[in-house]
Protein backbone atom coordinates (compact mmCIF):
# COMPACT_ATOMS: atom_id res chain seq x y z
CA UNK A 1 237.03 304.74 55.31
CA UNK A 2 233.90 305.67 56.11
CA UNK A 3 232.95 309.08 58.36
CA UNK A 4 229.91 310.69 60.12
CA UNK A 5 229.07 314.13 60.39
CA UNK A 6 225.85 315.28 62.11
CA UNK A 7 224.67 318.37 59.32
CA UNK A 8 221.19 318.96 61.23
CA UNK A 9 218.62 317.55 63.24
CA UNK A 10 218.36 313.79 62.27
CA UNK A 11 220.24 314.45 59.07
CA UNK A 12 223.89 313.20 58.80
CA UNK A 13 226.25 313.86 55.81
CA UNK A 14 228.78 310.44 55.45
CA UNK A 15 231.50 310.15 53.34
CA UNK A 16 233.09 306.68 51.78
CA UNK A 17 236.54 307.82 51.45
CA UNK A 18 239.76 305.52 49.69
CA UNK A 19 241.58 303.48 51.75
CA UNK A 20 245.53 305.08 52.82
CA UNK A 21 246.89 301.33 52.48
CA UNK A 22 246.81 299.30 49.14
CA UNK A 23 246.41 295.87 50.38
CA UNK A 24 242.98 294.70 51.31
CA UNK A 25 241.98 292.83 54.72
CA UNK A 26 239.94 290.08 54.62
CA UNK A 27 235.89 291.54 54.49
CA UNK A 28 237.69 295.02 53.42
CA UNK A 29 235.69 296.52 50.05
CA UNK A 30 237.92 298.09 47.62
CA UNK A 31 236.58 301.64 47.18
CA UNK A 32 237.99 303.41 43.46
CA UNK A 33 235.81 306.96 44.43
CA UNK A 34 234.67 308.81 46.94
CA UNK A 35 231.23 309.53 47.45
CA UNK A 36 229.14 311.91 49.62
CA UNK A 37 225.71 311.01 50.90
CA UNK A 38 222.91 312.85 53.22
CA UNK A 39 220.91 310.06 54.94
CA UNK A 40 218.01 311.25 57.15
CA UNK A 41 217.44 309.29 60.34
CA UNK A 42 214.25 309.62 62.73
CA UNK A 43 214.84 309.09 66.20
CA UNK A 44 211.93 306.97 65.97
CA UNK A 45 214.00 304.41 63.11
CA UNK A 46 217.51 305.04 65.55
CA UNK A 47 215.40 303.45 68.44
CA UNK A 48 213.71 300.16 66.21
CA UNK A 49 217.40 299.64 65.09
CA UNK A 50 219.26 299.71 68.34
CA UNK A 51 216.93 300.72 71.20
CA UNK A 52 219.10 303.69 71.58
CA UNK A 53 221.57 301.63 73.01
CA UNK A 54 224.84 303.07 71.05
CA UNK A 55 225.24 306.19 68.80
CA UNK A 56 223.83 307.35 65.85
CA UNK A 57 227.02 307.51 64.07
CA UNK A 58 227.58 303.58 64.81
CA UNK A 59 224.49 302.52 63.33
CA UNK A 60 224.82 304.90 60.38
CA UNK A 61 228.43 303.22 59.97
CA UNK A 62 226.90 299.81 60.17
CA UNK A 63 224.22 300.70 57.77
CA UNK A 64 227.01 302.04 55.45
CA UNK A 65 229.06 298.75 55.77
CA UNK A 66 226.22 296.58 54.97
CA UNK A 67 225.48 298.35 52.19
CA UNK A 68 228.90 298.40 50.97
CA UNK A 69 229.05 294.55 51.30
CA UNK A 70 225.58 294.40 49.02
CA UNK A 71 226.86 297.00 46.23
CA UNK A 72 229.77 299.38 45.06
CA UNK A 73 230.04 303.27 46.84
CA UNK A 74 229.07 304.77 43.42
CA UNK A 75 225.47 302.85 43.53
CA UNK A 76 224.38 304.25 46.56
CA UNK A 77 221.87 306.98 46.70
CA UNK A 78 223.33 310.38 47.11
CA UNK A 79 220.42 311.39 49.57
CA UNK A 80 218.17 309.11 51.54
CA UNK A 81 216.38 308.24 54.28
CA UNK A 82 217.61 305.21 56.39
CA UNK A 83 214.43 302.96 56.24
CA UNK A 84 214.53 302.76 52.39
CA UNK A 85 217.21 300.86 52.57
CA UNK A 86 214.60 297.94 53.65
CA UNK A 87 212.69 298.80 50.67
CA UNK A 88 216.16 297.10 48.35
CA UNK A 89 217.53 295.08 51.33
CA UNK A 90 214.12 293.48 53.27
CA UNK A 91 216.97 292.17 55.44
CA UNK A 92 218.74 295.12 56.62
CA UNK A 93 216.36 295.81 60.06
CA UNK A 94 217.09 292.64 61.32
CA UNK A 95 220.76 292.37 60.01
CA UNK A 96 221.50 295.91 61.89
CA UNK A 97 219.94 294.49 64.90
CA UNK A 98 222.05 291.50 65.20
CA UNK A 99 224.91 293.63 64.27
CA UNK A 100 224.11 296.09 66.38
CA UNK A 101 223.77 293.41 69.60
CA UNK A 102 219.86 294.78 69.84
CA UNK A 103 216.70 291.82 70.57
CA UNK A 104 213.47 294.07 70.70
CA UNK A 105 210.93 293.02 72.81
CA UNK A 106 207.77 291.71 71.76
């Protein structure tokens, strides 16, 4: 489970909770602890990944899914901004893009 609390301006607090159920679907993670995180997005970043074209909180839980898929709750940063997540994954602008249904022009 993964939830999305505004805390301030462009500053979100998200929280990778356990699972209720014990059995896994298929492309579930298995989460063992739950972690807290404060992620700081512009509105500048919001637009390049989605062209404000759905809500914050859906691109931060997309961002928080691909990273899950890449490495384990307890590995992520505790505080962050969203484009440094480039600087591990160079993938993750255009992977939130296409997952995010969002073609920039240009």
């Amino acid at each position: 489970m993964i939830s999305v609390n505004m805390v301030a301006a462009d500053v979100y607090e998200v929280v990778i909770g356990q699972r209720v159920g014990t059995e896994l679907q298929q492309g579930e993670i298995a989460i063992t602890q739950e972690t807290e995180h404060r992620v700081h997005m512009s509105q500048a970043y919001y637009r390049k990944l989605c062209g404000a074209t759905t809500t914050h909180e859906w691109v931060l839980l997309n961002a928080f899914q691909f990273l899950l898929e890449r490495e384990p709750n307890t590995a992520i940063l505790k505080s962050f901004d969203l484009p440094d997540i480039a600087r591990y994954f160079p993938e993750f602008e255009a992977e939130m893009q296409q997952r995010l249904g969002y073609t920039p022009e240009g």
